[in-house]
C-alpha atoms as a PDB file:
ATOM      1  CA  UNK A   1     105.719  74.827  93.611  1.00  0.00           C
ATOM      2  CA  UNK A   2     108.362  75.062  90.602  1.00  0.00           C
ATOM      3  CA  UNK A   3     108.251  78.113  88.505  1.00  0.00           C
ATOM      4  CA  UNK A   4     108.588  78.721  85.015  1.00  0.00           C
ATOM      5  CA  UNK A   5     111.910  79.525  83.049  1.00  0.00           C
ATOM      6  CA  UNK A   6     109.677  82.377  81.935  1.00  0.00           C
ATOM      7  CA  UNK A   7     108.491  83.515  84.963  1.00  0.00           C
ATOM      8  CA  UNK A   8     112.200  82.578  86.683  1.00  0.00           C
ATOM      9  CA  UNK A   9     113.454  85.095  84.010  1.00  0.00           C
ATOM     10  CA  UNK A  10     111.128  87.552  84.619  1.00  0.00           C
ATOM     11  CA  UNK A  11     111.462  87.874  88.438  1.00  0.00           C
ATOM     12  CA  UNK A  12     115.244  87.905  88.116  1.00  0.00           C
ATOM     13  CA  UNK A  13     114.836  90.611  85.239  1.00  0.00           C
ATOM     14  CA  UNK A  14     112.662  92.797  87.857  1.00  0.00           C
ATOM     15  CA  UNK A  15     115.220  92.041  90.459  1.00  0.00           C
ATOM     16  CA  UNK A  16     117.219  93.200  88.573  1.00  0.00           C
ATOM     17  CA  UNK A  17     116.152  96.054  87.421  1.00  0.00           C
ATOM     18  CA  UNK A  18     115.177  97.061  90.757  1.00  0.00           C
ATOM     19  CA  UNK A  19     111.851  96.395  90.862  1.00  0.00           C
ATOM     20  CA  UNK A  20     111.000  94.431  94.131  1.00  0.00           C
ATOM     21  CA  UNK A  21     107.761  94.931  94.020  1.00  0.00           C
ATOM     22  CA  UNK A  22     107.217  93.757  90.477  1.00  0.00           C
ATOM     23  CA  UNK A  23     108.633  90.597  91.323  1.00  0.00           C
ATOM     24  CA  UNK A  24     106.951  90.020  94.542  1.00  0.00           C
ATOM     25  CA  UNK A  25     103.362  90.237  92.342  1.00  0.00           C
ATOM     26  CA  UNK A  26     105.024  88.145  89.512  1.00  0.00           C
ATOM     27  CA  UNK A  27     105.740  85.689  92.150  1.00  0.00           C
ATOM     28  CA  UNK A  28     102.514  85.095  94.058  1.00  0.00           C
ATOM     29  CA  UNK A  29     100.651  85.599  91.232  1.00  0.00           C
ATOM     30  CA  UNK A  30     102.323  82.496  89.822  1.00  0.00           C
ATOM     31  CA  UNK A  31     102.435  80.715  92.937  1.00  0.00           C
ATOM     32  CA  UNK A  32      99.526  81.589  94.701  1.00  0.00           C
ATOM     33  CA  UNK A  33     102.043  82.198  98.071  1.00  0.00           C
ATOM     34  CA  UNK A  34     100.845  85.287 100.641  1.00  0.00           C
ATOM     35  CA  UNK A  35     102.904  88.372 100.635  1.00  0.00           C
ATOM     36  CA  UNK A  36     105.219  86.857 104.027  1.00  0.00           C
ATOM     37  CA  UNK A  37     105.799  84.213 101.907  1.00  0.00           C
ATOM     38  CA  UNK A  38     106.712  85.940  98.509  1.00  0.00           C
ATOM     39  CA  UNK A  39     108.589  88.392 100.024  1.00  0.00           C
ATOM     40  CA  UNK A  40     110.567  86.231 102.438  1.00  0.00           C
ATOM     41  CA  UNK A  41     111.578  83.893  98.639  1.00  0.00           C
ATOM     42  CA  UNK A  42     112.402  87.860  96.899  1.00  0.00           C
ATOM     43  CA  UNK A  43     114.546  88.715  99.046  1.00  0.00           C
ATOM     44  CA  UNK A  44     116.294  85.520  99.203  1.00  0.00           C
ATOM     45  CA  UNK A  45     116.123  85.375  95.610  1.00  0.00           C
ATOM     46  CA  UNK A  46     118.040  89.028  95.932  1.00  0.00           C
ATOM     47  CA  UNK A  47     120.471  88.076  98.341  1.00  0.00           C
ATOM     48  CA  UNK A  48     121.430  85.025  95.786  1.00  0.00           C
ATOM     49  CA  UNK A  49     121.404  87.641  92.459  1.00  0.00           C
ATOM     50  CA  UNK A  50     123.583  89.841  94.837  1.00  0.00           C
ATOM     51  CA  UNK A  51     126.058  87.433  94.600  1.00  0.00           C
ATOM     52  CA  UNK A  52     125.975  86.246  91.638  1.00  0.00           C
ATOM     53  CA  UNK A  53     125.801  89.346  89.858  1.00  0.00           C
ATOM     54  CA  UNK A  54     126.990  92.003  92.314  1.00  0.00           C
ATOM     55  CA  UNK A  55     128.237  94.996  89.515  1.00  0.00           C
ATOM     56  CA  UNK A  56     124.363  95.136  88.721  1.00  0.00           C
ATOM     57  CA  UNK A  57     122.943  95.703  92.013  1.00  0.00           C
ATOM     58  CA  UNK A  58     125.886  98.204  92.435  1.00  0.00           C
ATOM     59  CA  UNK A  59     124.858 100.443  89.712  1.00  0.00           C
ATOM     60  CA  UNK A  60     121.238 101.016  90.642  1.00  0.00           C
ATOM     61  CA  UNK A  61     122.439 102.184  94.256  1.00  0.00           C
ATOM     62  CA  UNK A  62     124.372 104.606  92.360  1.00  0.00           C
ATOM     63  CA  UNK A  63     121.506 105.442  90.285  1.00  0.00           C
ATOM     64  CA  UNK A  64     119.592 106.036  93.647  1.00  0.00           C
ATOM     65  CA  UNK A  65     121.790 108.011  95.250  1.00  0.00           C
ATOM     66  CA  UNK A  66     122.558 110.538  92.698  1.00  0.00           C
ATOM     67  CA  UNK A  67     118.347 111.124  92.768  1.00  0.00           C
ATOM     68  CA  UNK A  68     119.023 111.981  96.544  1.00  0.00           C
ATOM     69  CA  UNK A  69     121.193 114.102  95.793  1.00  0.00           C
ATOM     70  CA  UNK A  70     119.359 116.192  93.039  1.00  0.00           C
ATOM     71  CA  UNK A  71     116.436 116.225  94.928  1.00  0.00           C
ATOM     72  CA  UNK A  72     118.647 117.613  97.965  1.00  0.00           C
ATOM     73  CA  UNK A  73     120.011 120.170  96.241  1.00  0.00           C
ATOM     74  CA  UNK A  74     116.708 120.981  94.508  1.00  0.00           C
ATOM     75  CA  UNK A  75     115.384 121.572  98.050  1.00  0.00           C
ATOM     76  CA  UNK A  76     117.948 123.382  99.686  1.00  0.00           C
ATOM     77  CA  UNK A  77     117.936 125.863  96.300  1.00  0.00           C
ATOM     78  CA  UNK A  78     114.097 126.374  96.540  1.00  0.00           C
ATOM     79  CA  UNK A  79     114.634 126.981 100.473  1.00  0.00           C
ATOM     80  CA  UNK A  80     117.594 129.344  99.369  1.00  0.00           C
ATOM     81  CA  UNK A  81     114.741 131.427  97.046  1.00  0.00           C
ATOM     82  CA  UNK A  82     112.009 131.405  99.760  1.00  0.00           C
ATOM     83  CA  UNK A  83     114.489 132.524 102.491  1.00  0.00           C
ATOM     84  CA  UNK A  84     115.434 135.296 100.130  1.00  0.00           C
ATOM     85  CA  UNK A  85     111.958 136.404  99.504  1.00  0.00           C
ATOM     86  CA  UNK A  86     111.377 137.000 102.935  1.00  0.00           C
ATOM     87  CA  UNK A  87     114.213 139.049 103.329  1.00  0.00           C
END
């Protein structure tokens, strides 16, 4: 089954955007596919976008990993306090 230019555009814009999910629903919803089958076609559709647009996948790994990192730190600072508190 073909999609739409409008749905096309919206799956890619989920993509990328980084919302797999998203276009996994967007995608059966419009084709009627199970989830094997929608998410086997995602993440072929996001190996192609990879490709073709490779700086935009790039900066929402960075995006990612400076979250990990926050979070990290946030964790090691509140373990920091409670180690202190017992002391």
């Amino acid at each position: 089954m073909s999609l739409s230019e409008e749905t096309n555009k919206k799956i890619a814009d989920a993509l990328l955007a980084g919302r797999k999910i998203e276009a996994i629903k967007l995608y059966r919803t419009e084709t009627g596919q199970g989830l094997k089958e929608s998410k086997e076609f995602i993440e072929h559709l996001t190996d192609e976008l990879k490709q073709e647009f490779p700086d935009k996948f790039k900066a929402n790994a960075k995006g990612c990993m400076i979250f990990l990192a926050i979070g990290l730190l946030g964790t090691g600072l509140i373990s920091y306090q409670a180690y202190q508190w017992l002391i």
